[in-house]
C-alpha atoms as a PDB file:
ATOM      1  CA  UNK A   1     -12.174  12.498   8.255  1.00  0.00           C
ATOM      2  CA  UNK A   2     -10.060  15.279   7.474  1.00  0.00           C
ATOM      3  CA  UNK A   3      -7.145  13.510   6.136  1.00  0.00           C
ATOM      4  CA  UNK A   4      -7.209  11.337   3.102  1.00  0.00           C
ATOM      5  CA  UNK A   5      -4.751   8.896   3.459  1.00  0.00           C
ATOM      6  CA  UNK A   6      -5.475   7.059  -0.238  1.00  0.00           C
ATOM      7  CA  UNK A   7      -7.041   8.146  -2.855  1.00  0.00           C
ATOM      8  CA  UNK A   8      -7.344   9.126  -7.224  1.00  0.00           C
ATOM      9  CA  UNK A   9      -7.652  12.758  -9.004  1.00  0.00           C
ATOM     10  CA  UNK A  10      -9.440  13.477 -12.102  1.00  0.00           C
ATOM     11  CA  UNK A  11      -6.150  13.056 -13.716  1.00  0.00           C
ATOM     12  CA  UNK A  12      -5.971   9.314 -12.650  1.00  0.00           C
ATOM     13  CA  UNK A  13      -2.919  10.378 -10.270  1.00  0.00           C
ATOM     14  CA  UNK A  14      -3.436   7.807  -7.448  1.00  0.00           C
ATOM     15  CA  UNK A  15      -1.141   8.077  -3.699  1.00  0.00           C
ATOM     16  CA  UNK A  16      -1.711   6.508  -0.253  1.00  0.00           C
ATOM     17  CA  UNK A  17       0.304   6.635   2.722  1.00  0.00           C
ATOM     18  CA  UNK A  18       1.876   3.551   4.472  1.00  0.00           C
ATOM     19  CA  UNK A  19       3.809   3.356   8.107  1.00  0.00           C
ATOM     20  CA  UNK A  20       7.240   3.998   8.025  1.00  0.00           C
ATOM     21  CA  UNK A  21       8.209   3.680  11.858  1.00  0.00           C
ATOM     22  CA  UNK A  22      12.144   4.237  12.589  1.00  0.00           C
ATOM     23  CA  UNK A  23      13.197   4.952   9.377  1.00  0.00           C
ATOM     24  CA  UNK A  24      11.575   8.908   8.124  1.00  0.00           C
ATOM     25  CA  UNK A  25      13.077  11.820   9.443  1.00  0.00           C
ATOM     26  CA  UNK A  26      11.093  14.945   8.764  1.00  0.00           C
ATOM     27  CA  UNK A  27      12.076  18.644   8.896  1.00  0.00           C
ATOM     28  CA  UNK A  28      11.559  20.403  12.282  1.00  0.00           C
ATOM     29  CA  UNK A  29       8.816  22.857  12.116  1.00  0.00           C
ATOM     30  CA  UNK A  30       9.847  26.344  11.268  1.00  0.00           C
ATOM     31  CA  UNK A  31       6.581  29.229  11.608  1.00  0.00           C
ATOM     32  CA  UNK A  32       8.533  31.458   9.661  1.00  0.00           C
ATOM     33  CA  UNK A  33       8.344  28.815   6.696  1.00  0.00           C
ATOM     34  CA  UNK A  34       4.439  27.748   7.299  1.00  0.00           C
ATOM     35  CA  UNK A  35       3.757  28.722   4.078  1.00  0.00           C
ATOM     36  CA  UNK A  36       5.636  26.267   2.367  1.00  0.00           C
ATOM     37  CA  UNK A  37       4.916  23.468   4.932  1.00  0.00           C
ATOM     38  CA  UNK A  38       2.558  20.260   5.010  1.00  0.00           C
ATOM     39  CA  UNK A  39       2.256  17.878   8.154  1.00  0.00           C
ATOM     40  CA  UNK A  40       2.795  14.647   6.836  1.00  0.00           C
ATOM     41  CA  UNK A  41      -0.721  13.762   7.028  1.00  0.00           C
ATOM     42  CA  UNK A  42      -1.828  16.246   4.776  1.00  0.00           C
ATOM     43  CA  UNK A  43       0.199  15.210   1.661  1.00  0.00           C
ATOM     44  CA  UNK A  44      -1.828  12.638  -0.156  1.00  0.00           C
ATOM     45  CA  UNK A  45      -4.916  15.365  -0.488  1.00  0.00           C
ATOM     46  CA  UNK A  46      -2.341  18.238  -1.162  1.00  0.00           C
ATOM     47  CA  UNK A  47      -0.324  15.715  -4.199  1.00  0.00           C
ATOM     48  CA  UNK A  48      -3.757  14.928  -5.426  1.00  0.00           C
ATOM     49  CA  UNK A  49      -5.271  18.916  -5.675  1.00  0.00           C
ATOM     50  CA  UNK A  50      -2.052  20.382  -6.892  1.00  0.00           C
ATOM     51  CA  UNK A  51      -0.454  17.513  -9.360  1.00  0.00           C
ATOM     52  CA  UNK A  52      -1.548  15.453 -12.565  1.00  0.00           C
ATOM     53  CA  UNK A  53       1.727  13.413 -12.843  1.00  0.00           C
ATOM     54  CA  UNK A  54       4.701  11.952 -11.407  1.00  0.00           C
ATOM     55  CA  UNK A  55       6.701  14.477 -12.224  1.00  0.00           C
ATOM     56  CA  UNK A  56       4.690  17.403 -11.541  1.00  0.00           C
ATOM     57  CA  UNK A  57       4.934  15.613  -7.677  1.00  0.00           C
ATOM     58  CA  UNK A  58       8.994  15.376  -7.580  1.00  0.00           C
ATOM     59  CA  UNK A  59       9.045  19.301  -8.748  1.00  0.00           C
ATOM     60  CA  UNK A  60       5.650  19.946  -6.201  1.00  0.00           C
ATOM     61  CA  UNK A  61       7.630  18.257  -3.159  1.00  0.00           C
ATOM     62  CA  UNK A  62      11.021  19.781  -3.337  1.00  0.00           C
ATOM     63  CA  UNK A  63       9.119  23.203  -3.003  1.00  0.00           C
ATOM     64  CA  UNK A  64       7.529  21.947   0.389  1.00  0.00           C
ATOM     65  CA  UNK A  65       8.721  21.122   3.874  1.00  0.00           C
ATOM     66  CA  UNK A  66       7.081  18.060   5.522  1.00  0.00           C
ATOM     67  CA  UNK A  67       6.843  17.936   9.049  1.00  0.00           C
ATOM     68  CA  UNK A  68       5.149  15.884  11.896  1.00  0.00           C
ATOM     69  CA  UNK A  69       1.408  16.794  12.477  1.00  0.00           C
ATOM     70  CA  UNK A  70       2.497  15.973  16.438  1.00  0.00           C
ATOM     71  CA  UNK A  71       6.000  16.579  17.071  1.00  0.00           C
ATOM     72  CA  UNK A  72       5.731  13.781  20.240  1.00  0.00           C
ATOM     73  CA  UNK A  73       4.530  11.179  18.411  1.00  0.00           C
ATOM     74  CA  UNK A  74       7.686   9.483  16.477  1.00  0.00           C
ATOM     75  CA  UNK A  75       6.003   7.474  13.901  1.00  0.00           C
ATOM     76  CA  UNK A  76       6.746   8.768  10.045  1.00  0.00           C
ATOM     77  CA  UNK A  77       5.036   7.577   7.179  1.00  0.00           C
ATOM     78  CA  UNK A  78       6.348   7.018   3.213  1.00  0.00           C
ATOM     79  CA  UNK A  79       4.411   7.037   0.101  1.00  0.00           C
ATOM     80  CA  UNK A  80       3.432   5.266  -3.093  1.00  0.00           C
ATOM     81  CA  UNK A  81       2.066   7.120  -5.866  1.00  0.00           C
ATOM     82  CA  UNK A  82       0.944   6.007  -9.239  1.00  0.00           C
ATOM     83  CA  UNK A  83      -0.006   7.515 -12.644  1.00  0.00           C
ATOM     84  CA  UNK A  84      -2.296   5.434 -15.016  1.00  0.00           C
ATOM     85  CA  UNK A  85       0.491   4.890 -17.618  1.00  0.00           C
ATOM     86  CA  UNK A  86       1.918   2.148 -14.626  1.00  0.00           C
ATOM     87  CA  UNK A  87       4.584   4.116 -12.936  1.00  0.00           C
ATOM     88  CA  UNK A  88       4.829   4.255  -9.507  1.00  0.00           C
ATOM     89  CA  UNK A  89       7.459   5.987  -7.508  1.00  0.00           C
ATOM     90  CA  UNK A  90       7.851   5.438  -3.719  1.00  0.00           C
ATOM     91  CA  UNK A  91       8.172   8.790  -1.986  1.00  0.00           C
ATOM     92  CA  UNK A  92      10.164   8.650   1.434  1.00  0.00           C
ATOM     93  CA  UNK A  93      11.524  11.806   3.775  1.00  0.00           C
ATOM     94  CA  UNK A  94      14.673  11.017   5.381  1.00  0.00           C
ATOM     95  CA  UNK A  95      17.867  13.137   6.563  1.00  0.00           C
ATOM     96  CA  UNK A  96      16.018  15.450   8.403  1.00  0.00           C
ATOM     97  CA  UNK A  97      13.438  16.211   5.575  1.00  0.00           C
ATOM     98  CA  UNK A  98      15.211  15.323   2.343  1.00  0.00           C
ATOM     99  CA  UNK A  99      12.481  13.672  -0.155  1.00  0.00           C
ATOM    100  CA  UNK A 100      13.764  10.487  -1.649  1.00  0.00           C
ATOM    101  CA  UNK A 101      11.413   9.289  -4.802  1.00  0.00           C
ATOM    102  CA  UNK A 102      12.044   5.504  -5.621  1.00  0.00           C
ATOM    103  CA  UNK A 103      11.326   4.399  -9.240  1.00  0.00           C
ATOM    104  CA  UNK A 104       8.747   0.951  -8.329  1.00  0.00           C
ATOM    105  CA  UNK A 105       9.075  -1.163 -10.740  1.00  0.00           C
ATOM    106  CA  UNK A 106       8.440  -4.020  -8.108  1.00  0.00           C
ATOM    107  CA  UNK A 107       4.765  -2.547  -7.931  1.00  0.00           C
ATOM    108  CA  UNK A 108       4.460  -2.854  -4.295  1.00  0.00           C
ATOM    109  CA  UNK A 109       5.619  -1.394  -0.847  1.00  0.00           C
ATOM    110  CA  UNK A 110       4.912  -2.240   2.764  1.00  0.00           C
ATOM    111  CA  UNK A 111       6.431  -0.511   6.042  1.00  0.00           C
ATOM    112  CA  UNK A 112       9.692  -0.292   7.089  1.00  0.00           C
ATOM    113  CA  UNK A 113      12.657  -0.392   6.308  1.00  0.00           C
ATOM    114  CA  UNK A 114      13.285   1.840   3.295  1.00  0.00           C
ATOM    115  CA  UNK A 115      12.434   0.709  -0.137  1.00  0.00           C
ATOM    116  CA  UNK A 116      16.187   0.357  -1.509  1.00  0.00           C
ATOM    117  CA  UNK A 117      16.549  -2.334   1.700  1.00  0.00           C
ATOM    118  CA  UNK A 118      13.185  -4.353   0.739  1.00  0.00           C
ATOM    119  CA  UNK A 119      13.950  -4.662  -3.027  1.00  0.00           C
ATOM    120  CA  UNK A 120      17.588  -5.671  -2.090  1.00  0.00           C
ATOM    121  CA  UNK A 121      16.244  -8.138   0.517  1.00  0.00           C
ATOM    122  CA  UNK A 122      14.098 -10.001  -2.619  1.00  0.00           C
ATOM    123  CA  UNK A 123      18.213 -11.314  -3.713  1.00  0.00           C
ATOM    124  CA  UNK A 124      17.413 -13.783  -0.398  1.00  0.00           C
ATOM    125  CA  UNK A 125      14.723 -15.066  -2.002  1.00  0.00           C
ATOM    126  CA  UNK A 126      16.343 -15.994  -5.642  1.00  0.00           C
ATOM    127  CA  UNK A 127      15.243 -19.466  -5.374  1.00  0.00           C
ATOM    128  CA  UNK A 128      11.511 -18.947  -5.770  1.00  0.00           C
ATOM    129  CA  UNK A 129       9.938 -19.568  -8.737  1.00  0.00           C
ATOM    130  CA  UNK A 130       6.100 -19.991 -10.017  1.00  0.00           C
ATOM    131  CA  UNK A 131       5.060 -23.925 -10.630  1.00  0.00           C
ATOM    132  CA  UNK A 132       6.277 -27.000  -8.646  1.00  0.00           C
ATOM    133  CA  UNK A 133      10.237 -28.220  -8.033  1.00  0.00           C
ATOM    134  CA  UNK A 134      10.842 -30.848 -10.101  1.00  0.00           C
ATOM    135  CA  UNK A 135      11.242 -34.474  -8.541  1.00  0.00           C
ATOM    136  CA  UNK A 136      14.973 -35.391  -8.043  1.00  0.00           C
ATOM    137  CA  UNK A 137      17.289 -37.742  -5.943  1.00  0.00           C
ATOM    138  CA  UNK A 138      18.348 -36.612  -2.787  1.00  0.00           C
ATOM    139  CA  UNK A 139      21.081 -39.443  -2.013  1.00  0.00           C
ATOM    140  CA  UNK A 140      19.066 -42.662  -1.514  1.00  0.00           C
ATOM    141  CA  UNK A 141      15.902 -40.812  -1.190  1.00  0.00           C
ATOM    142  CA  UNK A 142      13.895 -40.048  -3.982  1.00  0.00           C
ATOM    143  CA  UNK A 143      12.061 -36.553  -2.858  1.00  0.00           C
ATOM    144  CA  UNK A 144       8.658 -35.935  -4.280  1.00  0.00           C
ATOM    145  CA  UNK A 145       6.609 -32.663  -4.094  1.00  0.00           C
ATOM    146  CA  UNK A 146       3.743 -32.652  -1.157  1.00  0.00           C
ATOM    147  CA  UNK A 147       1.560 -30.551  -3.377  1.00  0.00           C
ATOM    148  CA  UNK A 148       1.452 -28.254  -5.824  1.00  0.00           C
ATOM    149  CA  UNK A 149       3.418 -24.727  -5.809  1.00  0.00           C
ATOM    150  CA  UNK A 150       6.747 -25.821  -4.109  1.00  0.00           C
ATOM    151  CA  UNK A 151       8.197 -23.820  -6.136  1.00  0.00           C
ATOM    152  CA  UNK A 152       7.561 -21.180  -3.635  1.00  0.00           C
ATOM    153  CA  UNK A 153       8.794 -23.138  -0.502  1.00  0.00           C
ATOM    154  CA  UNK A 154      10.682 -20.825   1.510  1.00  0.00           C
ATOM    155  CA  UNK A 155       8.476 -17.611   1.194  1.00  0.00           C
ATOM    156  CA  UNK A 156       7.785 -15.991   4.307  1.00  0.00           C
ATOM    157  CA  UNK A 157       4.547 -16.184   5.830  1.00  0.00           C
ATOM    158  CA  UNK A 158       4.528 -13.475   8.447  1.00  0.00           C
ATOM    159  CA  UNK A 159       3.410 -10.298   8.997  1.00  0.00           C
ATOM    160  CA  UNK A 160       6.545  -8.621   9.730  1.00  0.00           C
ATOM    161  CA  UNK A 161       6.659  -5.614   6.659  1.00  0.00           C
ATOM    162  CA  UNK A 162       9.450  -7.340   4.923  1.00  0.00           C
ATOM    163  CA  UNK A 163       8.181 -10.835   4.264  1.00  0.00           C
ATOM    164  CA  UNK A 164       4.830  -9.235   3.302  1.00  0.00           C
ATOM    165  CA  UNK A 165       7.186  -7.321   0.669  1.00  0.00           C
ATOM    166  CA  UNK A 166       8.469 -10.577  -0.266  1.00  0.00           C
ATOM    167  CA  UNK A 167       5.480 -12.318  -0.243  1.00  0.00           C
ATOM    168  CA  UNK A 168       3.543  -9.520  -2.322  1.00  0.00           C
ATOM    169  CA  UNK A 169       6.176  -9.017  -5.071  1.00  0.00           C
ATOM    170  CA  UNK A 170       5.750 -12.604  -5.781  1.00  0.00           C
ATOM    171  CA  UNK A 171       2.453 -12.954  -6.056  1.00  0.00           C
ATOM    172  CA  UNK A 172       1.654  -9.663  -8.232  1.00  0.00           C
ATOM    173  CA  UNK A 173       4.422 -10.675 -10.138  1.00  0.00           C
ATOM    174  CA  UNK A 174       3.186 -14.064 -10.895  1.00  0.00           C
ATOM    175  CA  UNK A 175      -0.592 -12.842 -11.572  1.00  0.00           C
ATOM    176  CA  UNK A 176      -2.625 -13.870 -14.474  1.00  0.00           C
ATOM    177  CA  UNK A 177      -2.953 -10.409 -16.463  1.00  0.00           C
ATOM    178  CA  UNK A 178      -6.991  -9.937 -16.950  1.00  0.00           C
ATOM    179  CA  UNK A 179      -8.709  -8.963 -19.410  1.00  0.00           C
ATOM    180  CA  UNK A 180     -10.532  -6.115 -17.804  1.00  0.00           C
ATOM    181  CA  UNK A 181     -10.009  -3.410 -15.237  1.00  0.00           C
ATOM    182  CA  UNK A 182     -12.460  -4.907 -13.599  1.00  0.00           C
ATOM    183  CA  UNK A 183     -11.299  -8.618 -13.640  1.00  0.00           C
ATOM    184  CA  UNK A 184      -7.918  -6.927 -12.540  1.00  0.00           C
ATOM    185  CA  UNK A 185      -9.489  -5.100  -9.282  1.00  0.00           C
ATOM    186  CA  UNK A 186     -11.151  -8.577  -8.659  1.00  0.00           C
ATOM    187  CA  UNK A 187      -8.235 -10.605  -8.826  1.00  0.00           C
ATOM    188  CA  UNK A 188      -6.162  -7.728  -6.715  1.00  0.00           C
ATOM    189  CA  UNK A 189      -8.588  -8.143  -3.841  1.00  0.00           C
ATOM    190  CA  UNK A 190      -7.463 -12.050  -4.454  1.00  0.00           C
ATOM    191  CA  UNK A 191      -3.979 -11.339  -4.126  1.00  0.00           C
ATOM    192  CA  UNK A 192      -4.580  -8.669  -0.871  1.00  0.00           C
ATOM    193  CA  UNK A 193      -6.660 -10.957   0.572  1.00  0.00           C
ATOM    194  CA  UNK A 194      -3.146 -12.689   1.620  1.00  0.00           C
ATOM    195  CA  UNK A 195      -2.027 -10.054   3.749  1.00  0.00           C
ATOM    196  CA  UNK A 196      -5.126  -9.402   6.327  1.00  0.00           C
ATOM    197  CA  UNK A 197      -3.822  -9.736   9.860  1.00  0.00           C
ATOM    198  CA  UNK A 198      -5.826 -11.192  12.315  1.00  0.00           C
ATOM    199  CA  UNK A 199      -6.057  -9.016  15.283  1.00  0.00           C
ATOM    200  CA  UNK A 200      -4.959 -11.690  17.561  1.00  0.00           C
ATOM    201  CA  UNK A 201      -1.554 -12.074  16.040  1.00  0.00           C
ATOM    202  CA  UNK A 202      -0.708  -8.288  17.324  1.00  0.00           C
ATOM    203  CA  UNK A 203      -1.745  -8.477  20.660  1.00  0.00           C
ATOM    204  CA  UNK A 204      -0.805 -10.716  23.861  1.00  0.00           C
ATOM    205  CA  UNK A 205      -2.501 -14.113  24.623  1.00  0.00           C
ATOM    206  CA  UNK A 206      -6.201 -13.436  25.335  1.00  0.00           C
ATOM    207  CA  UNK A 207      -6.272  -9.377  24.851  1.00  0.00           C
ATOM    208  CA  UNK A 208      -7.761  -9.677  21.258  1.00  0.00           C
ATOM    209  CA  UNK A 209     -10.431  -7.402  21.392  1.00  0.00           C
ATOM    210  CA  UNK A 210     -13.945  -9.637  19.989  1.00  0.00           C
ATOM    211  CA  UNK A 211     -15.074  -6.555  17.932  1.00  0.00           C
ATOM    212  CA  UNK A 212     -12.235  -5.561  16.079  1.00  0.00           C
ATOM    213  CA  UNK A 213     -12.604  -8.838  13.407  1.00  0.00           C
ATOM    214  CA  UNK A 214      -9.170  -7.923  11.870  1.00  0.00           C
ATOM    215  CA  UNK A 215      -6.095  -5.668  12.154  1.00  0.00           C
ATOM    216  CA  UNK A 216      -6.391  -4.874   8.320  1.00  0.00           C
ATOM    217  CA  UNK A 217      -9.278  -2.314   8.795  1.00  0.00           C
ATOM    218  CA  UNK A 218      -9.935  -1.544   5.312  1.00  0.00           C
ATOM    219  CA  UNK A 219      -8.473  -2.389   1.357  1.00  0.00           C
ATOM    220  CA  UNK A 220      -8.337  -0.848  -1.788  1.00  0.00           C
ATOM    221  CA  UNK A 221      -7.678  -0.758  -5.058  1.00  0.00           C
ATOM    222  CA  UNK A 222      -7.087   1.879  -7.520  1.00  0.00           C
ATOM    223  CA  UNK A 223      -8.555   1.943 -11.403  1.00  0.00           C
ATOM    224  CA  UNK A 224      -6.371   5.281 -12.237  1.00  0.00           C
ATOM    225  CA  UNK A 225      -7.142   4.703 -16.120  1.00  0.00           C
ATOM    226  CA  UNK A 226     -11.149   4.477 -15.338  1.00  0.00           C
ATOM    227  CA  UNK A 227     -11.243   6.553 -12.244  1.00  0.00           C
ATOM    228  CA  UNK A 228     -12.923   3.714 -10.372  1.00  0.00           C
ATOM    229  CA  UNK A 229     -11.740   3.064  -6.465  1.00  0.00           C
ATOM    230  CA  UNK A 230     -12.841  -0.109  -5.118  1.00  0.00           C
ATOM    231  CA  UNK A 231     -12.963  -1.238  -1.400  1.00  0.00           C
ATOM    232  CA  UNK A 232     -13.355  -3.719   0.581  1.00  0.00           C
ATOM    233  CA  UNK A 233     -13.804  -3.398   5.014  1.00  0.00           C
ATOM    234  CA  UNK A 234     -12.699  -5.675   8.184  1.00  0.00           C
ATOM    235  CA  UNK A 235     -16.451  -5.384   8.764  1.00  0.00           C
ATOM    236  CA  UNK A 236     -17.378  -6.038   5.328  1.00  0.00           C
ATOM    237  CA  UNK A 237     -15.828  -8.083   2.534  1.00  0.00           C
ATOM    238  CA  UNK A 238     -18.216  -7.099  -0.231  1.00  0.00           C
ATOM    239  CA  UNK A 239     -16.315  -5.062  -2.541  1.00  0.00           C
ATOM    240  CA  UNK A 240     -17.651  -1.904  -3.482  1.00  0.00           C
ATOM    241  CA  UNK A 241     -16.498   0.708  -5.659  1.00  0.00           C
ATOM    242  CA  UNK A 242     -16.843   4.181  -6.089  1.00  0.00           C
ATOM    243  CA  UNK A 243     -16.458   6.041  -9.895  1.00  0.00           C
ATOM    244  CA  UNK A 244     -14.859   9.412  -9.718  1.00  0.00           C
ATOM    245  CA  UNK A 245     -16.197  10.283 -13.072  1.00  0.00           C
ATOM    246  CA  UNK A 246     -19.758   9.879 -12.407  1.00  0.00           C
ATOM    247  CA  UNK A 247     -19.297  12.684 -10.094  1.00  0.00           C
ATOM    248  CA  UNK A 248     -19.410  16.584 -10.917  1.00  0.00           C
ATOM    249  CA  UNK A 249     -16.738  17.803  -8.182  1.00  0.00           C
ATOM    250  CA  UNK A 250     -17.346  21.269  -9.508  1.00  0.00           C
ATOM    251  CA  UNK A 251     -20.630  21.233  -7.771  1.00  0.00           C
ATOM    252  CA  UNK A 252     -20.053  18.698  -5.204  1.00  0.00           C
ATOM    253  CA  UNK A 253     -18.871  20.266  -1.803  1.00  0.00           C
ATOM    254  CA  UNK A 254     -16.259  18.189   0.620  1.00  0.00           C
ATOM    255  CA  UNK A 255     -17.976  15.734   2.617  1.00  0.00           C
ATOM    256  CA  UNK A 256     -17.114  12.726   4.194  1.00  0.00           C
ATOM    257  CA  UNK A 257     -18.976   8.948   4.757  1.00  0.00           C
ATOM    258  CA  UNK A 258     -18.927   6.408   7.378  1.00  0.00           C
ATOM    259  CA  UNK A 259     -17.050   2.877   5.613  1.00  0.00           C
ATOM    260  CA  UNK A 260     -19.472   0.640   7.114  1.00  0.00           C
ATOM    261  CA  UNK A 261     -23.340   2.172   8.092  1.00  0.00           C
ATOM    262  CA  UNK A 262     -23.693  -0.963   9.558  1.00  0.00           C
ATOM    263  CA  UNK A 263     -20.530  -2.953  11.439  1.00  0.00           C
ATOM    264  CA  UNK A 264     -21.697  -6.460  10.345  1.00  0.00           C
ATOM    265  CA  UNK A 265     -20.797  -8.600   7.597  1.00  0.00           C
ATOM    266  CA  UNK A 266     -23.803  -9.032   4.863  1.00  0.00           C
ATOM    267  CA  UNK A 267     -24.848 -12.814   4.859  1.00  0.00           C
END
């Protein structure tokens, strides 16, 4: 509960952390320079209290060293933050501690590999298109669609971080826009609901554990013009929202809440 791994500011600056496994390299850890260092786990909170914008961020990072929280474990993590104009950057540490920011105009990031990589890798994918092939003559056959959106035959259907790149690009991408900001955060949980792993696909035959209902253990998505964050648990599908601006954080102390009170879907 002490790290905040998504999350919104009153300024409607939004950032959340994602996996980056093989591919970050952070600084070593200096105590001469502690002053000016953040374990990587602590940036999301530290972006959010110190930065309304972007580019208040890029100038806010290149002051800071980011380091490991646990020098023995090798798993790095990269970074997507938003403003409520639309622009997101992808933030990423590599060379030994280096901060890369990404311009993502895409709209969406996964795991590994890096960002340039996954928006390259969306060239293999040039065929895809919104709607159904038409009906044409394949020699003496005459092919016929089996349903509707073949248009989008081909796209990957694992869970391996590039084909859910591939996969979410194209269907943000080919979204209705809504109305509302609320219609919008409906129809994201729509789109996300695409990319919940069961737990059984991560683990051996038979060692799926029958509490854990999903490996996805939580969702969200971010209002940064309204200051609304909605959610959405592996326990819980309800969505449920919290609004930032119906609270008074001048009086409010840090505190922290349980996702689910109760571990049981609502029926």
């Amino acid at each position: 509960k002490e790290f905040i791994v998504e999350g919104i500011n009153e300024a409607g600056l939004a950032a959340g952390l994602f996996y980056f496994a093989g591919y970050g390299q952070y600084a070593k850890f200096d105590s001469t320079l502690s002053a000016k260092t953040l374990a990587d786990l602590q940036v999301v909170p530290w972006l959010l209290t110190q930065c309304s914008t972007i580019d208040e961020v890029k100038v806010a990072i290149a002051q800071m060293r980011i380091v490991s929280l646990d020098p023995k474990v090798a798993s790095t993590v990269h970074w997507r933050i938003s403003q409520p104009d639309g622009r997101q950057v992808v933030l990423e540490i590599l060379d030994g501690g280096v901060p890369h920011f990404y311009e993502n105009e895409v709209g969406v990031i996964t795991n590994s590999p890096g960002f340039p990589w996954q928006v390259t890798n969306l060239n293999n994918y040039i065929n895809l298109q919104p709607g159904s092939t038409p009906e044409h003559p394949f020699g003496p056959l005459e092919m016929k669609n089996l349903g509707h959106g073949s248009g989008l035959l081909g796209l990957p259907g694992d869970f391996t971080p590039p084909s859910r790149f591939v996969r979410a690009a194209f269907f943000q991408l080919t979204a209705a826009q809504q109305p509302t900001a609320e219609e919008s955060a409906v129809q994201a949980f729509h789109l996300l609901n695409n990319f919940d792993i069961p737990a059984g696909t991560e683990l051996p035959w038979g060692q799926a554990p029958a509490d854990m209902p999903s490996a996805t253990q939580f969702t969200v998505a971010s209002d940064t013009h309204n200051r609304m964050l909605y959610y959405r648990t592996m326990y819980n599908s309800n969505i449920r929202c919290i609004n930032l601006k119906s609270i008074d954080f001048d009086k409010v102390k840090y505190h922290a809440h349980a996702l689910d009170n109760l571990k049981k879907q609502p029926i």
